[in-house]
PDB file of N, CA and C in Angstrom:
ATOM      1  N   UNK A   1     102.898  23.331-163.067  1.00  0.00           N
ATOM      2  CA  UNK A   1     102.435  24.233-162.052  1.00  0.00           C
ATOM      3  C   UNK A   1     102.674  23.590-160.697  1.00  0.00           C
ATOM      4  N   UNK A   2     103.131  24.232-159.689  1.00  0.00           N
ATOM      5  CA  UNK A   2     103.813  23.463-158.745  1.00  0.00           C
ATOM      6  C   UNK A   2     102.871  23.857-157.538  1.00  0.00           C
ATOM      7  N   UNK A   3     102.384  22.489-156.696  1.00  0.00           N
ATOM      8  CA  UNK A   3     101.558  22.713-155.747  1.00  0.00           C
ATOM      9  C   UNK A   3     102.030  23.287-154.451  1.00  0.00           C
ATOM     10  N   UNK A   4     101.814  24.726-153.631  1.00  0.00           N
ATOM     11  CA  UNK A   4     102.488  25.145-152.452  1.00  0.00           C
ATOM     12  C   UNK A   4     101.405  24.637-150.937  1.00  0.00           C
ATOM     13  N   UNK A   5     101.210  24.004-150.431  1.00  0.00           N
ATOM     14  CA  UNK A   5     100.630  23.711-148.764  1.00  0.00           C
ATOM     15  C   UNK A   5     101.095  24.620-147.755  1.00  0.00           C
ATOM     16  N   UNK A   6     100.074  25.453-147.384  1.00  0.00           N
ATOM     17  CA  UNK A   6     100.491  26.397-146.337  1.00  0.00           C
ATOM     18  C   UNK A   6     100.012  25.674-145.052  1.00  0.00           C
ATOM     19  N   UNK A   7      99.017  24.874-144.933  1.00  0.00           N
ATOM     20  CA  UNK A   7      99.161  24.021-143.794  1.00  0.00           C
ATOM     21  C   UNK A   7      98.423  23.073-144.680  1.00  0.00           C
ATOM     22  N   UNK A   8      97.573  22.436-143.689  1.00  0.00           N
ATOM     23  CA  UNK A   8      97.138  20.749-144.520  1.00  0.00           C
ATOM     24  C   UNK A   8      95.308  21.555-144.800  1.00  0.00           C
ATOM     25  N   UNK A   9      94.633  22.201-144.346  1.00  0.00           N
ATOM     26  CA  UNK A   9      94.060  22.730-145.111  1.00  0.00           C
ATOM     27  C   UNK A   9      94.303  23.935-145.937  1.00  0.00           C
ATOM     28  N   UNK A  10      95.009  24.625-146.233  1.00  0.00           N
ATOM     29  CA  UNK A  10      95.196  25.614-147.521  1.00  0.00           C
ATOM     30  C   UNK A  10      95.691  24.833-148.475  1.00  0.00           C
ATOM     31  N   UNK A  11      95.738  24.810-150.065  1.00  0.00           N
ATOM     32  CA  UNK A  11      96.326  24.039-150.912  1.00  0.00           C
ATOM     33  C   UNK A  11      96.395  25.122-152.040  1.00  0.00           C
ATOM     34  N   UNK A  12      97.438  25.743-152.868  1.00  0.00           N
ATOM     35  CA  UNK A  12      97.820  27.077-153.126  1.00  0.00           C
ATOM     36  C   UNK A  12      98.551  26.373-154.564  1.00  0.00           C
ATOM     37  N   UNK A  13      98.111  26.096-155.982  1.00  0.00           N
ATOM     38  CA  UNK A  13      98.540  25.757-157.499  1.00  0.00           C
ATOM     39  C   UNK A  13      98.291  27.513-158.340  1.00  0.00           C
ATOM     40  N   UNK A  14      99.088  28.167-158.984  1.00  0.00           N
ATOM     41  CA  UNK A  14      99.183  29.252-159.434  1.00  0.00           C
ATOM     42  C   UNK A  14      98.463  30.220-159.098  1.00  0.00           C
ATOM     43  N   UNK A  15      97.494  30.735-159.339  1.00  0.00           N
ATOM     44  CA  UNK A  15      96.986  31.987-158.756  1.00  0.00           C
ATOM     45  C   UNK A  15      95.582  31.295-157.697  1.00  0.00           C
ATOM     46  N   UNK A  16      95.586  30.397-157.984  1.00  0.00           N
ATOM     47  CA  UNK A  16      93.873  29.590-157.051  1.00  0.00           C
ATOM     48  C   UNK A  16      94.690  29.180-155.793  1.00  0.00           C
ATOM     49  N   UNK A  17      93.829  29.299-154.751  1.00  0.00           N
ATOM     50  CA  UNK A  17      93.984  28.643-153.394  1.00  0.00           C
ATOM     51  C   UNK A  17      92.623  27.793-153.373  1.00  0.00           C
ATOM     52  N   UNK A  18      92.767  26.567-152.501  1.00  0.00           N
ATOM     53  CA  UNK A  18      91.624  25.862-151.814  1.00  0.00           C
ATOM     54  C   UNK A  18      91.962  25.807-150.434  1.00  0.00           C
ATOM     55  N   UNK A  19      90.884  26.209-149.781  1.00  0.00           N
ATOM     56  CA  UNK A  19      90.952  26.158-148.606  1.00  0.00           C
ATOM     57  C   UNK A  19      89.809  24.898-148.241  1.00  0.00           C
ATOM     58  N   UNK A  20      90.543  23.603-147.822  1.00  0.00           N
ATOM     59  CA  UNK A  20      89.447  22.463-147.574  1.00  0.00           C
ATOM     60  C   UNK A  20      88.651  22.832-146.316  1.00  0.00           C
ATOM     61  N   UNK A  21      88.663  23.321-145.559  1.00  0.00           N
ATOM     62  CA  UNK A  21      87.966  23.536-144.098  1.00  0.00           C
ATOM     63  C   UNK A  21      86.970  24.038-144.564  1.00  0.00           C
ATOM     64  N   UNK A  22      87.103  25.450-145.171  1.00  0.00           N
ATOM     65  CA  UNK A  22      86.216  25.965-145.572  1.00  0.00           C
ATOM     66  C   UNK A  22      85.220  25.808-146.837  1.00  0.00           C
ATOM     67  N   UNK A  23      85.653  24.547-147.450  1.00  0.00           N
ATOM     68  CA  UNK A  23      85.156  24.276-148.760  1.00  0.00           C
ATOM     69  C   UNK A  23      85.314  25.719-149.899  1.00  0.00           C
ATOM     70  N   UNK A  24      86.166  26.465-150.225  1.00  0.00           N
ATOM     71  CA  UNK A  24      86.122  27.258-150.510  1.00  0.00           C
ATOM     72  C   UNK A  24      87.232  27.655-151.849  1.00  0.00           C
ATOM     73  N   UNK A  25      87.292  27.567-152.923  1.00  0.00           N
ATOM     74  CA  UNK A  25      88.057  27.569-154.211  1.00  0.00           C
ATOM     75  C   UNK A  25      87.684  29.539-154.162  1.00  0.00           C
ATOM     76  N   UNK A  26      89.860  30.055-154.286  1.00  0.00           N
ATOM     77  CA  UNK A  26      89.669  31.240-154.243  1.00  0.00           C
ATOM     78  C   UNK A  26      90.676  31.138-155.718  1.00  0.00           C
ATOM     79  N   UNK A  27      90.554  32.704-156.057  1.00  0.00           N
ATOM     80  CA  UNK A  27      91.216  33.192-157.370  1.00  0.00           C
ATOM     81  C   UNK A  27      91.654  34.553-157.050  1.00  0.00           C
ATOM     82  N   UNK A  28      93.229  34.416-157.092  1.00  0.00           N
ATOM     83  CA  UNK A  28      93.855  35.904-156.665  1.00  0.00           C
ATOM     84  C   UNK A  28      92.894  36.519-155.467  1.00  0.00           C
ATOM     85  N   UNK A  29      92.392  35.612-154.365  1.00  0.00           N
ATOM     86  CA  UNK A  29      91.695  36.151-152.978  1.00  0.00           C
ATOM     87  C   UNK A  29      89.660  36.561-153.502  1.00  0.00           C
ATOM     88  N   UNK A  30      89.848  36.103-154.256  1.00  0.00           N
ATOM     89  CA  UNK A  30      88.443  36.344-154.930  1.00  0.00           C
ATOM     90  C   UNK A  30      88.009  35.071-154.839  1.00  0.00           C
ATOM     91  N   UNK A  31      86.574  34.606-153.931  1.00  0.00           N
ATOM     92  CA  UNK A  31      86.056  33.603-153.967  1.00  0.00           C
ATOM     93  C   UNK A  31      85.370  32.986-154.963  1.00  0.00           C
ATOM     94  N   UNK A  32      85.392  31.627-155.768  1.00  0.00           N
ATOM     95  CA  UNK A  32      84.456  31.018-157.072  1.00  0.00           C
ATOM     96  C   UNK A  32      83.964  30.236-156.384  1.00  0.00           C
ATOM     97  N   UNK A  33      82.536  29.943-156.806  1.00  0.00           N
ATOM     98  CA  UNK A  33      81.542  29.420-156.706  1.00  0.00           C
ATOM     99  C   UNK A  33      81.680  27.813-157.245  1.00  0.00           C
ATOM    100  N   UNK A  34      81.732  26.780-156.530  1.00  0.00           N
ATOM    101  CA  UNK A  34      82.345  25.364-157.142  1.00  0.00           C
ATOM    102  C   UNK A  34      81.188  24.339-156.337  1.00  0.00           C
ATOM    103  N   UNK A  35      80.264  23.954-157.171  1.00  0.00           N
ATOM    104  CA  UNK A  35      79.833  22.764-156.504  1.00  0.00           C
ATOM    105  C   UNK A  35      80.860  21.611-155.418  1.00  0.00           C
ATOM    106  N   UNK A  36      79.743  21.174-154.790  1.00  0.00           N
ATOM    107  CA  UNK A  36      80.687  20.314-153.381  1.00  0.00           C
ATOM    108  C   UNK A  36      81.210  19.249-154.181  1.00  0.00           C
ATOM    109  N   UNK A  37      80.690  18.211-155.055  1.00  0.00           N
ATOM    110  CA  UNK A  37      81.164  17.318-155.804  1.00  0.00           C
ATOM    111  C   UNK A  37      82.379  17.771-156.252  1.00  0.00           C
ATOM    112  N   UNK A  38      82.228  18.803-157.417  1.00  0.00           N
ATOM    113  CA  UNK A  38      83.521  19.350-158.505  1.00  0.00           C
ATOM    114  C   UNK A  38      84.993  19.261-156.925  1.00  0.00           C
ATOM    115  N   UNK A  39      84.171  20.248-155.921  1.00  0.00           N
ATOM    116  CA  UNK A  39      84.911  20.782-155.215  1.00  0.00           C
ATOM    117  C   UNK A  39      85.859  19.483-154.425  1.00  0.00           C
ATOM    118  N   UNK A  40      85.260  18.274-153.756  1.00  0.00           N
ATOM    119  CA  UNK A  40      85.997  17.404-153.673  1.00  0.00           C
ATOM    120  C   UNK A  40      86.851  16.653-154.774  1.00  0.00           C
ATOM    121  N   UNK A  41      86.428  16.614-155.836  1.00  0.00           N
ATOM    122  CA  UNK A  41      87.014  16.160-156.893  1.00  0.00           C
ATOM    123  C   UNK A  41      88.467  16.996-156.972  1.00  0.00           C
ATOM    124  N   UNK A  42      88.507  17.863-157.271  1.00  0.00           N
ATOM    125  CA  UNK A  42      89.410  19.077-156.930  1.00  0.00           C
ATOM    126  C   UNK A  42      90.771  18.760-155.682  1.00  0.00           C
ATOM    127  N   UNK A  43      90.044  18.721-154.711  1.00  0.00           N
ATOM    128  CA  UNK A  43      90.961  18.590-153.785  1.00  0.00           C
ATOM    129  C   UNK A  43      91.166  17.413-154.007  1.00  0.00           C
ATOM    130  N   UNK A  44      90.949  16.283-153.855  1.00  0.00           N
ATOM    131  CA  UNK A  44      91.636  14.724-153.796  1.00  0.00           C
ATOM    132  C   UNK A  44      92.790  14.784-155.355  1.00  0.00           C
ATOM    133  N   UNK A  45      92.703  15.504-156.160  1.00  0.00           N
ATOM    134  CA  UNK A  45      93.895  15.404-156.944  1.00  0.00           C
ATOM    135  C   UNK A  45      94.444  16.092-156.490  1.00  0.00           C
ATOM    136  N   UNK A  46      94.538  17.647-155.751  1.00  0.00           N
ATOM    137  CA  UNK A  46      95.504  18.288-155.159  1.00  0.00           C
ATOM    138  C   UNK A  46      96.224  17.473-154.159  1.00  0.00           C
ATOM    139  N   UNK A  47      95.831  16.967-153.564  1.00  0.00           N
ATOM    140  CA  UNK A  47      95.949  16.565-152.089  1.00  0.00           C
ATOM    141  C   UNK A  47      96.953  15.178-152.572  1.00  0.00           C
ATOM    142  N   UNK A  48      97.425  14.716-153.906  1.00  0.00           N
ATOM    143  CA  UNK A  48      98.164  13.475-154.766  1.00  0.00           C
ATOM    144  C   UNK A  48      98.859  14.099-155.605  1.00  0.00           C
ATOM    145  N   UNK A  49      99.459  15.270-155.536  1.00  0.00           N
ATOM    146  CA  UNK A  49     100.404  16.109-156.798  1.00  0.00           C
ATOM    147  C   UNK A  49     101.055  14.844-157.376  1.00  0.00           C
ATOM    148  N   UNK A  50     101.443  14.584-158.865  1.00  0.00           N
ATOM    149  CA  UNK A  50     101.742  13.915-159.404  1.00  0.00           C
ATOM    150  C   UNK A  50     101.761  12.631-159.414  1.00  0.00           C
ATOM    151  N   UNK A  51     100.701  12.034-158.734  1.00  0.00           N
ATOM    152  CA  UNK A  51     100.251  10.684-159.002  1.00  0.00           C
ATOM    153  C   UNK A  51      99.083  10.539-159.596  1.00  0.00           C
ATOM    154  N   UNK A  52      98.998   9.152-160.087  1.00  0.00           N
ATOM    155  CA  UNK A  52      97.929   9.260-160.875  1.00  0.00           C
ATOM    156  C   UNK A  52      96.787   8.119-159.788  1.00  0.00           C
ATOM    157  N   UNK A  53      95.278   9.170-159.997  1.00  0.00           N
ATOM    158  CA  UNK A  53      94.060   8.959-159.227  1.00  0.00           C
ATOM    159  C   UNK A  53      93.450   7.559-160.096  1.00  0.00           C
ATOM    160  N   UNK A  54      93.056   6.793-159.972  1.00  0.00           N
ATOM    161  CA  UNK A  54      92.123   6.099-161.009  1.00  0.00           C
ATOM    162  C   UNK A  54      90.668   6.152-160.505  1.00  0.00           C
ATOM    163  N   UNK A  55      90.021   5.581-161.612  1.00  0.00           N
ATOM    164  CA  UNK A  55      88.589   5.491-161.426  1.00  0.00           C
ATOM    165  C   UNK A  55      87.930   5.145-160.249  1.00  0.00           C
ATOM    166  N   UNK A  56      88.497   3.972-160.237  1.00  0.00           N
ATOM    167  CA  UNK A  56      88.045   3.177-158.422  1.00  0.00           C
ATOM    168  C   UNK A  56      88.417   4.428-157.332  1.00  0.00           C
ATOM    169  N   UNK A  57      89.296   4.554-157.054  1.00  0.00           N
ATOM    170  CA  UNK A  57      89.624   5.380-156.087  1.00  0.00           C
ATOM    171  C   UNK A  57      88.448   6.488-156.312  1.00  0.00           C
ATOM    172  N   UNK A  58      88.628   7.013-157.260  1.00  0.00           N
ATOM    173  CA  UNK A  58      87.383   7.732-157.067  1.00  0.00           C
ATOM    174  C   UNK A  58      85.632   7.514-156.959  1.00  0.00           C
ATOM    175  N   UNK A  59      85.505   6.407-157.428  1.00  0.00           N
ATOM    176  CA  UNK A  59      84.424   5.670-157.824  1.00  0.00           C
ATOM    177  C   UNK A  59      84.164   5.522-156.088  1.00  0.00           C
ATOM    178  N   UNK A  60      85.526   4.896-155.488  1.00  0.00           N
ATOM    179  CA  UNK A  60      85.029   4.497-153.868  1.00  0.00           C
ATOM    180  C   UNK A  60      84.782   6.013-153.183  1.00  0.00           C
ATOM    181  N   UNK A  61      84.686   6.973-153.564  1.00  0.00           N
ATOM    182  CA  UNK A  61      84.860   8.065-153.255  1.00  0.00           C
ATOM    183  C   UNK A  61      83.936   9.294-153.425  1.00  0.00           C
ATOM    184  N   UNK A  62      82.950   8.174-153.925  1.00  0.00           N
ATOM    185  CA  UNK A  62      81.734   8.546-154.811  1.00  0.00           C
ATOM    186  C   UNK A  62      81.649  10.080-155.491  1.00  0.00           C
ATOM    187  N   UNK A  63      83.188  10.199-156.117  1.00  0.00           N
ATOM    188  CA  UNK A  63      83.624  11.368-156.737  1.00  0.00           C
ATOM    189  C   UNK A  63      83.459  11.180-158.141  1.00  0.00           C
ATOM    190  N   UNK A  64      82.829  10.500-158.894  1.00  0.00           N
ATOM    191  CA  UNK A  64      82.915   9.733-160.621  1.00  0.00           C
ATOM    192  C   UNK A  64      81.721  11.331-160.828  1.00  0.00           C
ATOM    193  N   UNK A  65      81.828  11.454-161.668  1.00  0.00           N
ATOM    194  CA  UNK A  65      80.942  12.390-162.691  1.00  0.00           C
ATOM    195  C   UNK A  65      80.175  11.768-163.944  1.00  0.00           C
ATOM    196  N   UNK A  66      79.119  11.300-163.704  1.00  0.00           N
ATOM    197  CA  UNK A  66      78.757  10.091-165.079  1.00  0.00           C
ATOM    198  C   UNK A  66      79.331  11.371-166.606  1.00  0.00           C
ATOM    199  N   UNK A  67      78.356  12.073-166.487  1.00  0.00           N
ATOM    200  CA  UNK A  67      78.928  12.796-167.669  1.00  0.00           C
ATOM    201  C   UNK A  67      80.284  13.350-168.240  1.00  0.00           C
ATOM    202  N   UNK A  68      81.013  13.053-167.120  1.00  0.00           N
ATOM    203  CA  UNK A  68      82.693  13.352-167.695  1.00  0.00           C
ATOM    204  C   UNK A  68      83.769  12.145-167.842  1.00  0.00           C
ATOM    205  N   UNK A  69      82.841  11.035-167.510  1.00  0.00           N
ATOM    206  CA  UNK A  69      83.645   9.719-167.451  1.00  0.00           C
ATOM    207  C   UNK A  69      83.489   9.051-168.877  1.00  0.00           C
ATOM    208  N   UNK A  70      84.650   9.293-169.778  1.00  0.00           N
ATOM    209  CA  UNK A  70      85.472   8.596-170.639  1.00  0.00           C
ATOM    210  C   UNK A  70      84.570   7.277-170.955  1.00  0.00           C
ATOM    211  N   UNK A  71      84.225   6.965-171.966  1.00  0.00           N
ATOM    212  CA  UNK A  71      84.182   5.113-171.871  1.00  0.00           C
ATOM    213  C   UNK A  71      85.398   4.867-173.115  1.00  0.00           C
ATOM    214  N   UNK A  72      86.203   5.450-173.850  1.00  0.00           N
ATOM    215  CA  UNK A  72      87.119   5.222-174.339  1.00  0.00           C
ATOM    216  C   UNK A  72      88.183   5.233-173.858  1.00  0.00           C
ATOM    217  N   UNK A  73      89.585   4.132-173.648  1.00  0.00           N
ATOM    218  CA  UNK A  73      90.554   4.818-173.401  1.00  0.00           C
ATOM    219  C   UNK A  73      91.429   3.787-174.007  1.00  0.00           C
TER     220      UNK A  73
END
């Protein structure tokens, strides 16, 4: 799925837009409801199309989710 940037806040992956200014995750122009956490989480991988994020980076970023963080890998 290929990421489109209409400026440096819009960020546009298949039918969802994020608009970072506005904190705002849309669907086909229909606004969803996204906690601020999820919601930064969200953008900092958009905002790195095909690189890979690690823990730290996010950890410094105080973006970690205890309950979705892996202890296997």
């Amino acid at each position: 799925m290929a990421l489109e940037v209409r400026s440096r806040s819009i960020l546009r992956f298949g039918v969802f837009e994020v608009d970072v200014r506005a904190g705002e995750l849309r669907k086909l122009g229909v606004r969803i409801k996204l906690q601020e956490q999820p919601f930064q989480f969200l953008t900092v991988l958009l905002q790195r199309p095909g690189e890979v994020v690690t823990r730290e980076e996010l950890r410094s970023e105080n973006l970690l989710i205890p309950s979705l963080i892996s202890t296997t890998a």
